[in-house]
N, C-alpha and C. Protein backbone atom coordinates (compact mmCIF):
# COMPACT_ATOMS: atom_id res chain seq x y z
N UNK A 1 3.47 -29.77 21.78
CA UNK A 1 2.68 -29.14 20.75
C UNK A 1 2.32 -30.19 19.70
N UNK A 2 0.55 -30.23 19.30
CA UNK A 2 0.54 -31.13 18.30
C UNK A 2 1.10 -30.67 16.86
N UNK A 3 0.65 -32.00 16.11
CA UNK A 3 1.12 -31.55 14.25
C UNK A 3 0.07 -30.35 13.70
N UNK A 4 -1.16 -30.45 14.24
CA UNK A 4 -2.11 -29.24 13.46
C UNK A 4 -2.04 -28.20 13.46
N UNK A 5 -1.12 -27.96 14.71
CA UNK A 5 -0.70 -25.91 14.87
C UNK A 5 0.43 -25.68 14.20
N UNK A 6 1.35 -27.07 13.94
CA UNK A 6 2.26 -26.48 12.85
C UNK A 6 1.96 -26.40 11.38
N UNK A 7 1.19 -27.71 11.08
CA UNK A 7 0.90 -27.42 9.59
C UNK A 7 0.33 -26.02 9.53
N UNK A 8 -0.51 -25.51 10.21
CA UNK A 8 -1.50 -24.20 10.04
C UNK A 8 0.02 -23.41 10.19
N UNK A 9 0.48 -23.04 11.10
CA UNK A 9 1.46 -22.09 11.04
C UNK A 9 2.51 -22.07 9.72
N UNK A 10 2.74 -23.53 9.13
CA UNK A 10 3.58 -23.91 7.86
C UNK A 10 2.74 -23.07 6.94
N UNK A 11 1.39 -23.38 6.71
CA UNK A 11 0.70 -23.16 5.49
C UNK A 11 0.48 -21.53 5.32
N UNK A 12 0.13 -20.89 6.58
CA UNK A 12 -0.01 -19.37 7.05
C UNK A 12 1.21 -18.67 5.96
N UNK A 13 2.79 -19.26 6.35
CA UNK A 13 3.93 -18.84 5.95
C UNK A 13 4.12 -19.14 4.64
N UNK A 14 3.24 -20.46 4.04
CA UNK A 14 3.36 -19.97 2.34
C UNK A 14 2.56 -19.27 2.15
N UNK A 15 1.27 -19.07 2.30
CA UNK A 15 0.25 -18.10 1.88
C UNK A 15 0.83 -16.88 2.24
N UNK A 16 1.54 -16.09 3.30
CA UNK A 16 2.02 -14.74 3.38
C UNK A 16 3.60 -14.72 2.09
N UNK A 17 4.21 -15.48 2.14
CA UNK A 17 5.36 -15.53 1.23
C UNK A 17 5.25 -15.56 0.06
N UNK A 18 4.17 -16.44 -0.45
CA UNK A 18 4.06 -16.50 -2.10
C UNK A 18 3.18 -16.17 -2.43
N UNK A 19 2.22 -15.16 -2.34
CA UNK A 19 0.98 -14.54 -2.83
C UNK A 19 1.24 -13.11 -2.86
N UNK A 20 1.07 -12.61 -3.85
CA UNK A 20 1.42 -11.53 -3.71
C UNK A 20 0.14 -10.27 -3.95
N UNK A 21 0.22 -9.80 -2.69
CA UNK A 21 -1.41 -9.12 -2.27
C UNK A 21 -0.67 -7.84 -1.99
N UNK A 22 -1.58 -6.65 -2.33
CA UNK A 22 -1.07 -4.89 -1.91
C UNK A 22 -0.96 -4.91 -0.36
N UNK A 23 -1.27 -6.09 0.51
CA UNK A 23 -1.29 -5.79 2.21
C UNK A 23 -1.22 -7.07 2.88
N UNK A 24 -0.04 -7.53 2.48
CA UNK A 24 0.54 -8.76 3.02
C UNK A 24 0.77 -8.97 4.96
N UNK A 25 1.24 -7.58 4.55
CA UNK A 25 1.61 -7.25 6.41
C UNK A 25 0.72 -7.11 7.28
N UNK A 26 -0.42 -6.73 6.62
CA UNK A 26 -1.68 -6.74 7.39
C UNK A 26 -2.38 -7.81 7.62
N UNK A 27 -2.18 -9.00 7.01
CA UNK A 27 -2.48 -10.31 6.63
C UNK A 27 -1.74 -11.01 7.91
N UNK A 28 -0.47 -10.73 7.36
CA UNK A 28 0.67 -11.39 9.08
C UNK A 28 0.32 -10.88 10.04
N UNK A 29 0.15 -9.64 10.50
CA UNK A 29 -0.25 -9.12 11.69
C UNK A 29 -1.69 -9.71 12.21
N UNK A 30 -2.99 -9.37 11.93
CA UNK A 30 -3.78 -9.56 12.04
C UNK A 30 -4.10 -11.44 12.47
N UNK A 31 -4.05 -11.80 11.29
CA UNK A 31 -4.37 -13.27 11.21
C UNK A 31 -3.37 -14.24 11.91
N UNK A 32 -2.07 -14.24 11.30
CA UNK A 32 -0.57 -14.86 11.26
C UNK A 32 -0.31 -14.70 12.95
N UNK A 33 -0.50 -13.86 13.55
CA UNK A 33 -0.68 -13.51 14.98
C UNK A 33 -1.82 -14.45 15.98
N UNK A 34 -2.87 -14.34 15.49
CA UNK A 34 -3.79 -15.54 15.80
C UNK A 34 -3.88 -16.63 16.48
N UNK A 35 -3.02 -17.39 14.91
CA UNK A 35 -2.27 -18.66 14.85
C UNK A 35 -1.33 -18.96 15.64
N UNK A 36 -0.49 -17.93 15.89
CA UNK A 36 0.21 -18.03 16.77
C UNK A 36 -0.06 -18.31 18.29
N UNK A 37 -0.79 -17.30 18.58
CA UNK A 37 -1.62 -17.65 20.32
C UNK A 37 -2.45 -19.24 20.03
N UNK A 38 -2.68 -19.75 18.91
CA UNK A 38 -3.57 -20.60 19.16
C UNK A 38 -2.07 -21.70 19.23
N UNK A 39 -0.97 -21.90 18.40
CA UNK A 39 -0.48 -22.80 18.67
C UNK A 39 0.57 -22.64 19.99
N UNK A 40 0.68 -21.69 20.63
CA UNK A 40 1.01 -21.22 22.09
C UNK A 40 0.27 -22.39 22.95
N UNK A 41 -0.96 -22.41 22.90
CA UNK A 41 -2.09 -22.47 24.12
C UNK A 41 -2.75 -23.59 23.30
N UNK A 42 -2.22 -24.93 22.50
CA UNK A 42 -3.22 -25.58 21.51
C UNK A 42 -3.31 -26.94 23.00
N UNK A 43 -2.20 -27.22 24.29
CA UNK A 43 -2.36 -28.13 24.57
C UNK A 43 -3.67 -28.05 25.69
N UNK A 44 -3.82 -26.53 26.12
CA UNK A 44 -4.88 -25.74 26.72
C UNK A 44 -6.26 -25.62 25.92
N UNK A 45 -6.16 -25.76 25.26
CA UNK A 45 -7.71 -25.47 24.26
C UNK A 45 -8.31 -26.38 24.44
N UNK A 46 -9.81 -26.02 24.59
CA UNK A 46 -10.99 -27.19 25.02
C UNK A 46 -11.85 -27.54 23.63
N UNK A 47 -11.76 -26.38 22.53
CA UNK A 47 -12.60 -26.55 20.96
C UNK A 47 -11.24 -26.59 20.42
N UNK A 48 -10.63 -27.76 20.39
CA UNK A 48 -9.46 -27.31 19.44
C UNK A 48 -10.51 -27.96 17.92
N UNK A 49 -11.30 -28.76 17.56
CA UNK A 49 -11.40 -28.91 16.52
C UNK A 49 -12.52 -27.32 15.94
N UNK A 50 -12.79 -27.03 16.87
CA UNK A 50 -13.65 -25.56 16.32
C UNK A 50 -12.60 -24.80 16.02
N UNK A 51 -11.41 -24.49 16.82
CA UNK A 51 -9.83 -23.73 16.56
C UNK A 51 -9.59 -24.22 15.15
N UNK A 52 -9.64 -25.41 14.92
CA UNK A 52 -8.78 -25.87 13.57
C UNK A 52 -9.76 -25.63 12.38
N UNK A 53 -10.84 -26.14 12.52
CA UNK A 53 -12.02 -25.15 11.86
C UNK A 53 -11.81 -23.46 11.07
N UNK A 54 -12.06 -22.73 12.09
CA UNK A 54 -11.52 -21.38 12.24
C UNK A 54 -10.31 -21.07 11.40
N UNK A 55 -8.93 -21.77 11.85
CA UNK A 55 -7.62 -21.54 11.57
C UNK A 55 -7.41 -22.03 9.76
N UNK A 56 -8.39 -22.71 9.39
CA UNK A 56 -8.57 -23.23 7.78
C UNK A 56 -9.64 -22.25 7.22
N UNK A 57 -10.60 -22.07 7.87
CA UNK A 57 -11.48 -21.40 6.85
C UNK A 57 -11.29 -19.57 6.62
N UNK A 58 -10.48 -19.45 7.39
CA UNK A 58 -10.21 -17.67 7.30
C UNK A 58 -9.01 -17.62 6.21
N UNK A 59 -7.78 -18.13 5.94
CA UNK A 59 -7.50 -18.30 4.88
C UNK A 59 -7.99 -18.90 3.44
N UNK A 60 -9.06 -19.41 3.41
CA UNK A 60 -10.11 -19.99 2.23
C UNK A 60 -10.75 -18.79 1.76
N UNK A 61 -11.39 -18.46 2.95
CA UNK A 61 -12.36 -17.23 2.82
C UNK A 61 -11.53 -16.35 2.27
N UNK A 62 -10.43 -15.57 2.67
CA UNK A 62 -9.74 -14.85 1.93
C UNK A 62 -9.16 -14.60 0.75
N UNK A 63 -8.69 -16.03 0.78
CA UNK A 63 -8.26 -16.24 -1.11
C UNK A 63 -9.61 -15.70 -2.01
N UNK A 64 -10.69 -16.68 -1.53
CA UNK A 64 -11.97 -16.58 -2.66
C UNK A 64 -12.58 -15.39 -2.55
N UNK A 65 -12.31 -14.28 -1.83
CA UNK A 65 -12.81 -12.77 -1.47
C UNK A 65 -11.93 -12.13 -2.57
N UNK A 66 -10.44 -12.18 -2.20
CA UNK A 66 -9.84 -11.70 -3.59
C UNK A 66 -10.23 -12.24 -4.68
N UNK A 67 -10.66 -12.82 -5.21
CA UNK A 67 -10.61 -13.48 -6.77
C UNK A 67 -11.91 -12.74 -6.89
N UNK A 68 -12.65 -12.18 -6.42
CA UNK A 68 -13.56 -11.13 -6.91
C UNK A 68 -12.88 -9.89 -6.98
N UNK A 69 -13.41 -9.41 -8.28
CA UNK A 69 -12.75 -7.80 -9.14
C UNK A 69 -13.30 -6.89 -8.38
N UNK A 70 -14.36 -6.86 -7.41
CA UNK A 70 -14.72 -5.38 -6.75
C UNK A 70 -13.93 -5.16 -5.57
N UNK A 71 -13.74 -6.55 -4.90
CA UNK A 71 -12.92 -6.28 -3.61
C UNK A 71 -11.45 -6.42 -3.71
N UNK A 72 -10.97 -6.90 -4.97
CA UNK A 72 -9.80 -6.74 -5.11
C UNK A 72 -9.15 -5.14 -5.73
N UNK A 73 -10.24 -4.25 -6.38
CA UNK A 73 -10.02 -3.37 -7.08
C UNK A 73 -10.01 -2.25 -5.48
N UNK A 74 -10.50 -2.55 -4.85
CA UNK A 74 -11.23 -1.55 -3.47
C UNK A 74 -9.76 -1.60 -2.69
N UNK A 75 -9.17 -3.01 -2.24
CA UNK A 75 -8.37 -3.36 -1.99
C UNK A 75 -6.92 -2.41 -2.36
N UNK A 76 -6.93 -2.58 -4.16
CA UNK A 76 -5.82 -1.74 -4.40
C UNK A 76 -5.77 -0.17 -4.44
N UNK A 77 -6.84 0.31 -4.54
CA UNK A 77 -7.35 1.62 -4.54
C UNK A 77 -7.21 2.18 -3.58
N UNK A 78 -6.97 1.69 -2.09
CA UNK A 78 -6.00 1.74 -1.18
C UNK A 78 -4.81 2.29 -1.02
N UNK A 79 -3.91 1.50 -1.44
CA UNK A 79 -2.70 1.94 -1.37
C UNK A 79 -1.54 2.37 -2.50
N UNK A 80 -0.75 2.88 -2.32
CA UNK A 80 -0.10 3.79 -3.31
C UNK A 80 0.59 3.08 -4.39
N UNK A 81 0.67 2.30 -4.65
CA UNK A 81 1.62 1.11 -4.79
C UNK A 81 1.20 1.89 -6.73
N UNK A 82 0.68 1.79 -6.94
CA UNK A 82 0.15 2.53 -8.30
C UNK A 82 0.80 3.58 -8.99
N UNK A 83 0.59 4.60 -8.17
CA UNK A 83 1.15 6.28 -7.97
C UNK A 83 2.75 5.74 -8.00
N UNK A 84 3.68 4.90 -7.04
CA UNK A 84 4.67 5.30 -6.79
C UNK A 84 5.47 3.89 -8.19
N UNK A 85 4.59 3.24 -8.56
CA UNK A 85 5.39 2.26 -9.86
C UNK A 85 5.45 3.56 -11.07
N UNK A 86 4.79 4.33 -11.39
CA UNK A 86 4.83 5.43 -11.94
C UNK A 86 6.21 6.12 -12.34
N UNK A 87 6.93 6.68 -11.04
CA UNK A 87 7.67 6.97 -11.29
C UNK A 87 9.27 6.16 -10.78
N UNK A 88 9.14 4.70 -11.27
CA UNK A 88 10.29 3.83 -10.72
C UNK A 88 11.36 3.83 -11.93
N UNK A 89 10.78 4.17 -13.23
CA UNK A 89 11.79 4.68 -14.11
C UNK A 89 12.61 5.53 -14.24
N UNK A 90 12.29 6.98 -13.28
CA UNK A 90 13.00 8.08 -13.38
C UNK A 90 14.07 8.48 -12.24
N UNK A 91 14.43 9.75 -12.15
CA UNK A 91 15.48 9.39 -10.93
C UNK A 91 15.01 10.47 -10.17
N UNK A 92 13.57 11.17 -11.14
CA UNK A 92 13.36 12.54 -10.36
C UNK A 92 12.71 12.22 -9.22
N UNK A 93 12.91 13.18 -7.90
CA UNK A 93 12.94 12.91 -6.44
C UNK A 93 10.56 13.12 -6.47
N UNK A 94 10.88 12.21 -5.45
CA UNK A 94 9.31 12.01 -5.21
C UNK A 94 8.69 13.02 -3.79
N UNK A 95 8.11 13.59 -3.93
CA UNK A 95 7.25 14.43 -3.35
C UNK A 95 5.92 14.18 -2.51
N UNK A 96 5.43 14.32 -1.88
CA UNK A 96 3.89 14.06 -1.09
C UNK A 96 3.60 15.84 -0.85
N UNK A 97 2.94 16.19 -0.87
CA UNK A 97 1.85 17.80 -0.17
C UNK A 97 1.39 17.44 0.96
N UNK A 98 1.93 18.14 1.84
CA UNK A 98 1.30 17.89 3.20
C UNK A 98 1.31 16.42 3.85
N UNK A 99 1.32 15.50 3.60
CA UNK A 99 0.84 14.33 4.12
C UNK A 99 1.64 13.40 3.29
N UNK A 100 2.08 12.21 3.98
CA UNK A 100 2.86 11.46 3.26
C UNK A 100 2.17 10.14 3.98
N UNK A 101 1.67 9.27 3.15
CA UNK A 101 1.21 8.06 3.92
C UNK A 101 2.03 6.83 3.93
N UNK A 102 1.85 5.97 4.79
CA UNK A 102 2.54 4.92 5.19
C UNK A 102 2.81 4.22 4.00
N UNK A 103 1.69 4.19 3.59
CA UNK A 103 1.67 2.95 1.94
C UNK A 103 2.96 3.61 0.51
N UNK A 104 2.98 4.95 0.62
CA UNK A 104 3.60 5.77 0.31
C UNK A 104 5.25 5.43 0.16
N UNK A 105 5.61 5.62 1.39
CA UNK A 105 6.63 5.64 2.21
C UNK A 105 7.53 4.14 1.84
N UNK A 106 6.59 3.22 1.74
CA UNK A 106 6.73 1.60 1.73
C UNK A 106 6.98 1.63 0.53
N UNK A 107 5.88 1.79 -0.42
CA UNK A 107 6.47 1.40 -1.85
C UNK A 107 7.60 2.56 -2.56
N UNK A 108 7.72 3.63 -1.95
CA UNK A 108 9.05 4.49 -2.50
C UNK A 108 10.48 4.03 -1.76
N UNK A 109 10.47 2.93 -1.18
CA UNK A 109 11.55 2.46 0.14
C UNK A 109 11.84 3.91 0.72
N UNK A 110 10.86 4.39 1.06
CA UNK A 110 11.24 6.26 1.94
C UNK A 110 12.10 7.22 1.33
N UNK A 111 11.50 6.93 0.41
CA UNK A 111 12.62 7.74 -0.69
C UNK A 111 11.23 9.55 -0.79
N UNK A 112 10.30 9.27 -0.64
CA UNK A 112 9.39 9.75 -0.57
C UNK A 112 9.16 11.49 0.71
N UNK A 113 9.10 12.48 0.00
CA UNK A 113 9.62 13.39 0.99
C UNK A 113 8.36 14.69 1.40
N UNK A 114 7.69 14.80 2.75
CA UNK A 114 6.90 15.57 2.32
C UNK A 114 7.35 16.84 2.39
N UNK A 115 6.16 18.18 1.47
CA UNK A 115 6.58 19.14 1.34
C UNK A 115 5.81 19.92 1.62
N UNK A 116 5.08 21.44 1.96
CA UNK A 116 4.13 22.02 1.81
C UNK A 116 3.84 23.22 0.47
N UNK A 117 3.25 24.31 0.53
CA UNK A 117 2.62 24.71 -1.20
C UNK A 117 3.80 25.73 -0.86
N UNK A 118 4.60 26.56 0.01
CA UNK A 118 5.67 27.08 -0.27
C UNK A 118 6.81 26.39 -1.04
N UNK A 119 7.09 25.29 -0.30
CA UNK A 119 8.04 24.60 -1.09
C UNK A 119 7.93 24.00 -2.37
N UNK A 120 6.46 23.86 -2.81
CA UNK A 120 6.05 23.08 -3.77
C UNK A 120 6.28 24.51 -5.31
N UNK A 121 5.90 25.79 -4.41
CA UNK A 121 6.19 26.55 -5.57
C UNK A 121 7.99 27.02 -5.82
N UNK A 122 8.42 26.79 -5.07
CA UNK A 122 9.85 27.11 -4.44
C UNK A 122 10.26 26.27 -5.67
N UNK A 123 10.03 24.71 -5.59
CA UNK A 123 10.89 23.87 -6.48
C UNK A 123 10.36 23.92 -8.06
N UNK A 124 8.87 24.59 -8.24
CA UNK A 124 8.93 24.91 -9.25
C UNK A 124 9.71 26.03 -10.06
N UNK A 125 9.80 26.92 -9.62
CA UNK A 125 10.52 28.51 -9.79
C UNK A 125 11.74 27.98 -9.85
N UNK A 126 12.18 27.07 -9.40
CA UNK A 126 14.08 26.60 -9.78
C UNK A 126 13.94 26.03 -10.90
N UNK A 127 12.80 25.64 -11.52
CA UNK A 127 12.41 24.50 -12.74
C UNK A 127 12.73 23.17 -12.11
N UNK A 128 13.09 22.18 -11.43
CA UNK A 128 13.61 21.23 -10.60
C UNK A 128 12.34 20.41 -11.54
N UNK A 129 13.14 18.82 -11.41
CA UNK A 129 12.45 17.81 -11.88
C UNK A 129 12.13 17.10 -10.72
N UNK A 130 10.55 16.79 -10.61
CA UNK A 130 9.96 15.87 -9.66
C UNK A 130 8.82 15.37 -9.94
N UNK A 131 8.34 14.53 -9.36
CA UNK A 131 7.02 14.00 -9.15
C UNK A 131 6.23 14.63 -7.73
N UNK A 132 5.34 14.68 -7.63
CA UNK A 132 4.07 15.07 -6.57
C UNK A 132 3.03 13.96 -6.11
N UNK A 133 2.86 13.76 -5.26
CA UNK A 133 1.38 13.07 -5.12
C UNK A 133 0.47 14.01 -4.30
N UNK A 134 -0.58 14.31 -4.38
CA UNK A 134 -1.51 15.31 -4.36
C UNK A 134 -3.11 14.87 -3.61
N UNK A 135 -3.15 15.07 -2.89
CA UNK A 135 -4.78 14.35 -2.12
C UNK A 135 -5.69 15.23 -3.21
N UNK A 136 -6.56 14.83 -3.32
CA UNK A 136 -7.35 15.48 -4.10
C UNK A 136 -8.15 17.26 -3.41
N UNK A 137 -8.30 16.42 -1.97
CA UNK A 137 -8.76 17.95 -1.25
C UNK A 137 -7.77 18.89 -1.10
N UNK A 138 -6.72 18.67 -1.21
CA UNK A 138 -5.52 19.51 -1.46
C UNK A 138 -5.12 20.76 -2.87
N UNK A 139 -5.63 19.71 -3.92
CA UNK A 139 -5.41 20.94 -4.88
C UNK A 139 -5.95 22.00 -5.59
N UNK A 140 -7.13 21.74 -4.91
CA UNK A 140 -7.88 23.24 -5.16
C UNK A 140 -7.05 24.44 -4.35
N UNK A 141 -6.13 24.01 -3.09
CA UNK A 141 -5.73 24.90 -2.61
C UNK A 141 -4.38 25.77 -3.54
N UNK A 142 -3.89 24.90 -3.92
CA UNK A 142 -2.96 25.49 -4.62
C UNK A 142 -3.03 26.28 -5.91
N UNK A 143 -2.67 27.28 -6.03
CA UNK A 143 -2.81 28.63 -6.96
C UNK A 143 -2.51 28.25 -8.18
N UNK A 144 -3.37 28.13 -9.38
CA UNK A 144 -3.83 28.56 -10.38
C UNK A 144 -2.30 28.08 -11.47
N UNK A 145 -1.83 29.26 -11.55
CA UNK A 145 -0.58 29.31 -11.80
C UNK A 145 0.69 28.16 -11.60
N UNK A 146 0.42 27.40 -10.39
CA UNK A 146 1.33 26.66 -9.77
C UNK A 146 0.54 25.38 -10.48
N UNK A 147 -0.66 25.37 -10.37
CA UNK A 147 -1.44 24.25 -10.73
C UNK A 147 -1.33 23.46 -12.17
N UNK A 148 -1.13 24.70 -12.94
CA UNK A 148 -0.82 24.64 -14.21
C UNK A 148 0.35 24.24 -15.02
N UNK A 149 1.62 24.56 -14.11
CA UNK A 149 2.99 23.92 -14.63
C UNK A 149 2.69 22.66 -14.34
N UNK A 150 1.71 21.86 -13.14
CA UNK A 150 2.36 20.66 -13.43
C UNK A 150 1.46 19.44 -13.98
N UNK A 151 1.98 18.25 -14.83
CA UNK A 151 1.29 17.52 -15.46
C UNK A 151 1.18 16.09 -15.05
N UNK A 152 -0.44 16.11 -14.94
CA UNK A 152 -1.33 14.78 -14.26
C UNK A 152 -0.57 14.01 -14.68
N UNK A 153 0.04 13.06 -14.24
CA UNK A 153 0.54 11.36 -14.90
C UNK A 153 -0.22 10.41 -14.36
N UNK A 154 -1.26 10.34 -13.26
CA UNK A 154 -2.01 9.44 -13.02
C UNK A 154 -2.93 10.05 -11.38
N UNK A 155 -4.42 8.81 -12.26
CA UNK A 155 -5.04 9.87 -11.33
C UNK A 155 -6.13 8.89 -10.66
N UNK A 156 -6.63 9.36 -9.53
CA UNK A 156 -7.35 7.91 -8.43
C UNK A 156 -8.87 8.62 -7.88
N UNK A 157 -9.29 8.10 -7.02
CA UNK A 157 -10.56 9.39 -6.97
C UNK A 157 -9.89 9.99 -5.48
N UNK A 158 -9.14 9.29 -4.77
CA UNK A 158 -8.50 10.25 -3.71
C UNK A 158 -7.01 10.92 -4.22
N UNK A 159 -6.17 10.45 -4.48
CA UNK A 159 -4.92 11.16 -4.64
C UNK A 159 -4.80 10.61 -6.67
N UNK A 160 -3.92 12.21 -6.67
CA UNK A 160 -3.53 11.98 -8.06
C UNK A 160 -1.60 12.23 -7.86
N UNK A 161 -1.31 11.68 -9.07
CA UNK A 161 0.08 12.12 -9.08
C UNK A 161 0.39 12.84 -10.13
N UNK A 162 1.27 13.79 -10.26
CA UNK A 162 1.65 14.69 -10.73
C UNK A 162 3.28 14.80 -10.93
N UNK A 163 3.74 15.55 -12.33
CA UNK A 163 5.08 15.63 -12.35
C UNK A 163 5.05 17.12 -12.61
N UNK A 164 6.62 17.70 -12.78
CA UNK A 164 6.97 18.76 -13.29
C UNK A 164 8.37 18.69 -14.14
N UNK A 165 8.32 19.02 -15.23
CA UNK A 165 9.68 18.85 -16.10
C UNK A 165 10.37 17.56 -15.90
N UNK A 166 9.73 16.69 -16.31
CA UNK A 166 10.01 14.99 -16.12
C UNK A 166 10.19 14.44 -17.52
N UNK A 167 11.26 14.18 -18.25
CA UNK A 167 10.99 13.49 -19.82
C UNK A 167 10.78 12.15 -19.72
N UNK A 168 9.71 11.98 -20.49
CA UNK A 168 9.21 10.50 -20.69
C UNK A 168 9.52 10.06 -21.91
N UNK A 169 10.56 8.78 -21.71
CA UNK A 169 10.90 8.33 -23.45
C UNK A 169 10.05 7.17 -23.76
N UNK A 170 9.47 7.21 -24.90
CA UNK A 170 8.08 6.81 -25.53
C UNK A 170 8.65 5.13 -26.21
């Protein structure tokens, strides 16, 4: 194996380790995977300087894609990582309606539990302290009444989060 599939594979492993992006793993999988088949098969390759080409400019391209505010904002608007720093102060148990997503799941370390609108009124009627995260097409379904005990703490154009009897010290 030559030196160029390792530096690329070296450099791959600081750029996934010390940058800190909402979808790192998707970064390793996707790309970081790549690199890999290419330095597998680098003594087999007939364009290795088009390979090495390639293997430099897709990490370039990427950095300078983030450092723009629309695709970095699109980027985070994505994933939950927002919703679930929210409630990393409290100890009250975290909730999803119906659907609990991966991104979810990850940034609550699965602490994250889903529920449906029986249970959701169930734990209100005990008074119980929690947080909610809520798809947006979701809460029109829920009744009026139920809708009303609980209070927006943050809100996205797809999912909002929501608490119920949560004290926030100021």
């Amino acid at each position: 194996m030559g030196i160029f599939p390792m530096v690329l594979a070296a450099l791959d492993s600081y750029l996934l380790y010390n940058l800190e992006k909402p979808y790192p793993y998707i970064y390793h999988a996707s790309y970081g995977s790549c690199n890999f088949i290419v330095c597998h098969y680098w003594e087999n390759l007939k364009f290795k300087r088009f390979q090495l080409g390639i293997s430099i400019f897709i990490p370039i391209l990427i950095l300078i894609s983030y450092s723009f505010k629309d695709i970095r904002e699109l980027v985070e608007s994505k994933s939950d990582k927002a919703l679930i720093e929210k409630t990393n102060n409290h100890f009250a148990p975290i909730y999803s309606l119906k659907v609990k997503s991966y991104s979810s799941q990850f940034y609550s370390k699965g602490k994250i539990k889903k529920i449906d609108f029986e249970e959701l009124e169930n734990l209100i009627e005990d008074n119980n302290s929690f947080f909610i995260v809520i798809k947006e097409n979701k809460i029109d379904s829920i009744i009026l009444e139920t809708k009303n005990k609980l209070k927006n703490i943050y809100e996205r154009s797809d999912k909002s989060l929501y608490s119920h009897n949560v004290s926030f010290k100021k």
